[in-house]
C-alpha atoms as a PDB file:
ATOM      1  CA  UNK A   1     -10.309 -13.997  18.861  1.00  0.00           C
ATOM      2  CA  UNK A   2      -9.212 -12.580  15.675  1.00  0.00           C
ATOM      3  CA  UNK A   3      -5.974 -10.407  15.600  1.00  0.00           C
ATOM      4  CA  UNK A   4      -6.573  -8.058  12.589  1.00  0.00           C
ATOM      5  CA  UNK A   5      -9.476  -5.704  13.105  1.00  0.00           C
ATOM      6  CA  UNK A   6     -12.074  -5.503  10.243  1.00  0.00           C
ATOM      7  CA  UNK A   7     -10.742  -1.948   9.544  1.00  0.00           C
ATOM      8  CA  UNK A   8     -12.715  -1.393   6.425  1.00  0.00           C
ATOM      9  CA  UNK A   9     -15.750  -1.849   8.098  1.00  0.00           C
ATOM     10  CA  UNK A  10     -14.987   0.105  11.060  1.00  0.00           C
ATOM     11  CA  UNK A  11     -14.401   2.799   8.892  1.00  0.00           C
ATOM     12  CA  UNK A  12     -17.608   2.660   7.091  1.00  0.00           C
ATOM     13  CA  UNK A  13     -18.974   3.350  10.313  1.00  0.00           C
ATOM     14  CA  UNK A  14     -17.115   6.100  11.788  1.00  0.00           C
ATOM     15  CA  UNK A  15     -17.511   7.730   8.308  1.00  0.00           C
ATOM     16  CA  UNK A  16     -21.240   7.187   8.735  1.00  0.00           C
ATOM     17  CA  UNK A  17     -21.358   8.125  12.156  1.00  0.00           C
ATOM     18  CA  UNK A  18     -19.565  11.484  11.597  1.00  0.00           C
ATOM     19  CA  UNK A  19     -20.615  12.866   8.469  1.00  0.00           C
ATOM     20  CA  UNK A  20     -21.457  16.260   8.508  1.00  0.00           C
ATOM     21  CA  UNK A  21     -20.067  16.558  12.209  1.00  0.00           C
ATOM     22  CA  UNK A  22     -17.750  19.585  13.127  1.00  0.00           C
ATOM     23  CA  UNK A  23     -17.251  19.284  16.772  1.00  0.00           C
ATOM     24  CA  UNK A  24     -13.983  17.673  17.808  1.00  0.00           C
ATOM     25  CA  UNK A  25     -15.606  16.312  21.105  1.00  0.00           C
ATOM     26  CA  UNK A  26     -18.016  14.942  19.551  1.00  0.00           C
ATOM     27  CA  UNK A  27     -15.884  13.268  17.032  1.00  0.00           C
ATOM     28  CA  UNK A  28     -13.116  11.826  19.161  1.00  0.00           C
ATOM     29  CA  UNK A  29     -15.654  10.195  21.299  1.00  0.00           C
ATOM     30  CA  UNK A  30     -17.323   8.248  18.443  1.00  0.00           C
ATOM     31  CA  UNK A  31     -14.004   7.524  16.678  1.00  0.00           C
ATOM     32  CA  UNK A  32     -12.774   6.306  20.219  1.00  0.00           C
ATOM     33  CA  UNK A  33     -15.928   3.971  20.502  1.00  0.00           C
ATOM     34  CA  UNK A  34     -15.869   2.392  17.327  1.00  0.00           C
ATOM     35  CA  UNK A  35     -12.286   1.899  17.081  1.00  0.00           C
ATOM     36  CA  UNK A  36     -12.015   0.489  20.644  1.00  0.00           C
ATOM     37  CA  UNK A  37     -14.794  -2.136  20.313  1.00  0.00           C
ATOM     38  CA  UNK A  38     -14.101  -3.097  16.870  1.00  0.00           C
ATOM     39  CA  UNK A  39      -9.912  -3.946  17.252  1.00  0.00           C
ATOM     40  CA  UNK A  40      -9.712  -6.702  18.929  1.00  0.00           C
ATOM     41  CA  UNK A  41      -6.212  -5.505  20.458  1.00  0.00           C
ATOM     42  CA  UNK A  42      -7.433  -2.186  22.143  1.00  0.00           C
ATOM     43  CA  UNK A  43      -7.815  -2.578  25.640  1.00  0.00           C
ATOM     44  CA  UNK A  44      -7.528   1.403  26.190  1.00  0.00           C
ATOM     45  CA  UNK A  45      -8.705   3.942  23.158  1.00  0.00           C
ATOM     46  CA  UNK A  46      -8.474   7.394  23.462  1.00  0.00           C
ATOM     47  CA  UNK A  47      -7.925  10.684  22.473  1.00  0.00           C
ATOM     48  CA  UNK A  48      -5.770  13.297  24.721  1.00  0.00           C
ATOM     49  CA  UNK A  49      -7.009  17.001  23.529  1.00  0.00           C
ATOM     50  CA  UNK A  50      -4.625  20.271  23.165  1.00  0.00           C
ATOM     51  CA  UNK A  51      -5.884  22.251  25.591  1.00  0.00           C
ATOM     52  CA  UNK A  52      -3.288  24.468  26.305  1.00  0.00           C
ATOM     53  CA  UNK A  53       0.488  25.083  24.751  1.00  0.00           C
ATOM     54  CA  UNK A  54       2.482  22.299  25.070  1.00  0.00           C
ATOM     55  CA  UNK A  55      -0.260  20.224  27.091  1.00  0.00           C
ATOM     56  CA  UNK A  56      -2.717  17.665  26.735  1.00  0.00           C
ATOM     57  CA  UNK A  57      -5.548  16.636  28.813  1.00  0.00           C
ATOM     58  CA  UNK A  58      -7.656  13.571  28.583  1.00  0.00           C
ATOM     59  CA  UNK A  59     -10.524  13.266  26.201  1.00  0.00           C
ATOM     60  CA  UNK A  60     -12.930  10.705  25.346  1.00  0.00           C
ATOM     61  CA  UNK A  61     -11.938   7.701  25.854  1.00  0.00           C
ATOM     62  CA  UNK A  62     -13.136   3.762  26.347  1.00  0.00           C
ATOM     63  CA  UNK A  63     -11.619   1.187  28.849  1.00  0.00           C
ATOM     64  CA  UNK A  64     -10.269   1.820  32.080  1.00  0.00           C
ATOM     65  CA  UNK A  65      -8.852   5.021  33.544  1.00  0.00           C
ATOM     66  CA  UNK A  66      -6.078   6.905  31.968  1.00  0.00           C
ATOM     67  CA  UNK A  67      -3.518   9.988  32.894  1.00  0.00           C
ATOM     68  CA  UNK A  68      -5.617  13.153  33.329  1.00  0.00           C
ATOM     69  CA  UNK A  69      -2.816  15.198  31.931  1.00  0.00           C
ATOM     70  CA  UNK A  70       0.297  14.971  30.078  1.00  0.00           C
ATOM     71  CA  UNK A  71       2.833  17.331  28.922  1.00  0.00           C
ATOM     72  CA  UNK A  72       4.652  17.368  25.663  1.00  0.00           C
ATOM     73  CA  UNK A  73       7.846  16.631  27.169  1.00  0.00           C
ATOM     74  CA  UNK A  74       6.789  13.402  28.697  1.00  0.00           C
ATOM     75  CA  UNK A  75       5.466   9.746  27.379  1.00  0.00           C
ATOM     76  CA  UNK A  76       4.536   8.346  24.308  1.00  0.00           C
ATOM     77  CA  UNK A  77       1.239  11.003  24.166  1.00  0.00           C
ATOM     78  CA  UNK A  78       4.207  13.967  24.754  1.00  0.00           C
ATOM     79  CA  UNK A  79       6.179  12.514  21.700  1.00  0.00           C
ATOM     80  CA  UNK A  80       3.544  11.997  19.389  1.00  0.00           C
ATOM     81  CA  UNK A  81       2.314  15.753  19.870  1.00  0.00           C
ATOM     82  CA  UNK A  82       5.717  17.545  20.200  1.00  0.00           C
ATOM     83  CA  UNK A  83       6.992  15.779  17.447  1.00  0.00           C
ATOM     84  CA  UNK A  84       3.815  15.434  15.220  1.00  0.00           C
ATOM     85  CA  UNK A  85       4.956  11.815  14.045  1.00  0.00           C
ATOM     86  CA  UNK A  86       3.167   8.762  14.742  1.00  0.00           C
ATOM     87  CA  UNK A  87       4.751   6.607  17.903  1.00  0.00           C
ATOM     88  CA  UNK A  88       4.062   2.787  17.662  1.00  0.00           C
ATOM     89  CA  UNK A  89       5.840   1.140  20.296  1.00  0.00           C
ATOM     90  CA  UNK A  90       6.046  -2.368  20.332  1.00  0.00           C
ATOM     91  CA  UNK A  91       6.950  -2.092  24.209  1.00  0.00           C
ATOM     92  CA  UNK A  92       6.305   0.514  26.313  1.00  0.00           C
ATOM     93  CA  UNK A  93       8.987  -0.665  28.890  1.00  0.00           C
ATOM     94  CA  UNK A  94      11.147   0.303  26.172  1.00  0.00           C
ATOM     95  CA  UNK A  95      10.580   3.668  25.546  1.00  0.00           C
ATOM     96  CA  UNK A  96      12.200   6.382  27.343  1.00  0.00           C
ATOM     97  CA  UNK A  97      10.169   7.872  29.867  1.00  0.00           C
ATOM     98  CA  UNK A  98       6.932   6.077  29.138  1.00  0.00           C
ATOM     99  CA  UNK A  99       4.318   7.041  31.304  1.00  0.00           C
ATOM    100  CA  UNK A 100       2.387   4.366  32.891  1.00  0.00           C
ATOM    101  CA  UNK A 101      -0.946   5.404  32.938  1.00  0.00           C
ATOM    102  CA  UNK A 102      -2.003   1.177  33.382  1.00  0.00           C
ATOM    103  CA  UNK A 103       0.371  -1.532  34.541  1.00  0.00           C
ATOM    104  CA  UNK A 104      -1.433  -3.983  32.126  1.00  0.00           C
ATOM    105  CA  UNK A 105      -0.432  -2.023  29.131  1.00  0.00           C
ATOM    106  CA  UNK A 106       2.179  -3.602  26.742  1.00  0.00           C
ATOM    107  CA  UNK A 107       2.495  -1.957  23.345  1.00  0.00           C
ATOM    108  CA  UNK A 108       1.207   1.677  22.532  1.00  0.00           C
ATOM    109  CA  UNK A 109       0.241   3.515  19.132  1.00  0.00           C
ATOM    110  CA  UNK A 110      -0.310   7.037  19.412  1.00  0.00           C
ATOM    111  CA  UNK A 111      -1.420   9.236  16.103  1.00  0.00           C
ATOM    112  CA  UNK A 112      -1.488  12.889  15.642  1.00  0.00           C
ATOM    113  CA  UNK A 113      -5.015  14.486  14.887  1.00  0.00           C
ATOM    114  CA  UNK A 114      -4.734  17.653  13.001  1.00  0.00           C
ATOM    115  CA  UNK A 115      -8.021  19.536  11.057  1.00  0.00           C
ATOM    116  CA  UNK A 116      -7.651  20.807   7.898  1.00  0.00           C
ATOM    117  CA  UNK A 117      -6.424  24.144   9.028  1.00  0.00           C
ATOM    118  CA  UNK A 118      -3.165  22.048  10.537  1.00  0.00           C
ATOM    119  CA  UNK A 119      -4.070  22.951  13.795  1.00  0.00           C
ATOM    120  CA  UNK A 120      -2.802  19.827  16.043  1.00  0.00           C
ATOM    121  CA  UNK A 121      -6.432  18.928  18.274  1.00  0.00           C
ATOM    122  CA  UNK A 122      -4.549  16.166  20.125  1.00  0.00           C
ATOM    123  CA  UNK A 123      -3.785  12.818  19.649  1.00  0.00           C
ATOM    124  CA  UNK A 124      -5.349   9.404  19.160  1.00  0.00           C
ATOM    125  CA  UNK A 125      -3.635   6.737  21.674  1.00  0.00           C
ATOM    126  CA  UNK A 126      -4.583   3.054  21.304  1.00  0.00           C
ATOM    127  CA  UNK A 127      -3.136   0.950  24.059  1.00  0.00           C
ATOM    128  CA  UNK A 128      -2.723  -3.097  24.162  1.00  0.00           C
ATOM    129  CA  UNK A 129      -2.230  -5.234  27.167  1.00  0.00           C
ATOM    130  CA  UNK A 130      -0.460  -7.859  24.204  1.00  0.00           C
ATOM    131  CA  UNK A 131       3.094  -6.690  22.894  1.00  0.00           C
ATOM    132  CA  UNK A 132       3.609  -5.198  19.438  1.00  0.00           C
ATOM    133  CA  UNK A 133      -0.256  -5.506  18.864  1.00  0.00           C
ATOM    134  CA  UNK A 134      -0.112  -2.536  16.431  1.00  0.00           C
ATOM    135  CA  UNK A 135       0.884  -2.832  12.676  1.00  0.00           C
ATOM    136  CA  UNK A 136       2.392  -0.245  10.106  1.00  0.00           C
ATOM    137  CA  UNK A 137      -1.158  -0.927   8.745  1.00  0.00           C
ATOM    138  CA  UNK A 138      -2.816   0.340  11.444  1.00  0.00           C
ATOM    139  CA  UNK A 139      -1.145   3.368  10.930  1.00  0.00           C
ATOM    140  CA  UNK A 140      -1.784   3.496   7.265  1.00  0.00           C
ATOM    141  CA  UNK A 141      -4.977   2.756   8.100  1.00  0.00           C
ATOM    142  CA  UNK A 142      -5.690   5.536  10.378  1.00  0.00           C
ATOM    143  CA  UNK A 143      -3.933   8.728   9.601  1.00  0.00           C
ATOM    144  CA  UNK A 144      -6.222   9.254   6.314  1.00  0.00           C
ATOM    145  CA  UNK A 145      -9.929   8.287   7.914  1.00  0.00           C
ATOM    146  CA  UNK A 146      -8.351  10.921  11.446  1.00  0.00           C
ATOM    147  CA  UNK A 147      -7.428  13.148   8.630  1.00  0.00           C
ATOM    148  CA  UNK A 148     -11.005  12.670   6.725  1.00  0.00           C
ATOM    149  CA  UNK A 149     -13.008  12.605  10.080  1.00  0.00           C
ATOM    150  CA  UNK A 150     -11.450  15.692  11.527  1.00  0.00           C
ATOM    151  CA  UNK A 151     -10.773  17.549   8.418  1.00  0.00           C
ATOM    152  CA  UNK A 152     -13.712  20.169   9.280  1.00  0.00           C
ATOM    153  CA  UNK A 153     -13.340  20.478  13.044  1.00  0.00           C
ATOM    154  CA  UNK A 154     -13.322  23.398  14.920  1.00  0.00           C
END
C-alpha cells in the first residue's frame, strides 16, 4: 500500500464534486469521503462543526465512531479551533490532554476550516492508526483546496 496519497487527483475530485456548492454540511461530508478513501493513512476523517461558542460537535465523518463533542479547551480538535493553527501530531500520546476518541489512533492532523467571511465552521481532523503518518505537505496541501472548497459557505 502506497504511503503518499495521490493528492492532486483527490483534489480534482472534491473540486468537481463541490463546485457551485454552498452548504457546509454538504461540503464537509464529501471532502471527508474523498479524502478518507483516497489517503491511504486515514483510518478516521472528519470534520467537528462550530456549533456553539467555544464548542464543537461531530460532523460528517468516515471510519469508526468518534467524540460527539469537544470543547475548545480540550484535545487536539480544542487546539486547532481555539488557536486557529494547524495541529499535526506525530503522536497523540504525546500531546497534552489528547482526547482519545479511538485507542487505535497514533498520529493526528487537525486543520482549521474558515469561509471566506473568516468565520471558523470547524475543523478538519484526519486520524492514523500508523505514527507520524501526516506530512507538512499534507498540510500545504490542504489548507488552500479547505480554503477554495469552503470559501462560499454559509
Amino acid at each position: 500500500m502506497a504511503t503518499e496519497p495521490d493528492r492532486a487527483a483527490i483534489s480534482q475530485a472534491i473540486r468537481a464534486l463541490t463546485h457551485g456548492e454552498t452548504d457546509p454540511v454538504a461540503l464537509m461530508a464529501t471532502v471527508a469521503c474523498e479524502i478518507h478513501h483516497a489517503h491511504p493513512l486515514c483510518d478516521w476523517t472528519g470534520f467537528y462543526r462550530v456549533v456553539a461558542p467555544e464548542l464543537l460537535k461531530i460532523g460528517p465523518y468516515q471510519g469508526g465512531h468518534g467524540c460527539l463533542v469537544i470543547p475548545f479547551s480540550r484535545g487536539v480538535c480544542g487546539a486547532a479551533a481555539r488557536t486557529g493553527q494547524i495541529q499535526n501530531v506525530p503522536d497523540v500520546e504525546a500531546f497534552p490532554g489528547h482526547i482519545a476518541c479511538s485507542s487505535s489512533t497514533k498520529s493526528e492532523l487537525v486543520l482549521p476550516v474558515r469561509n471566506g467571511r473568516g468565520t471558523l465552521l470547524g475543523v478538519l481532523d484526519l486520524d492514523s492508526d500508523s505514527p507520524a503518518a501526516f506530512t507538512k505537505e499534507d498540510e500545504d496541501w490542504l489548507v488552500p483546496l479547505l480554503a477554495e472548497v469552503f470559501r462560499d459557505a454559509t
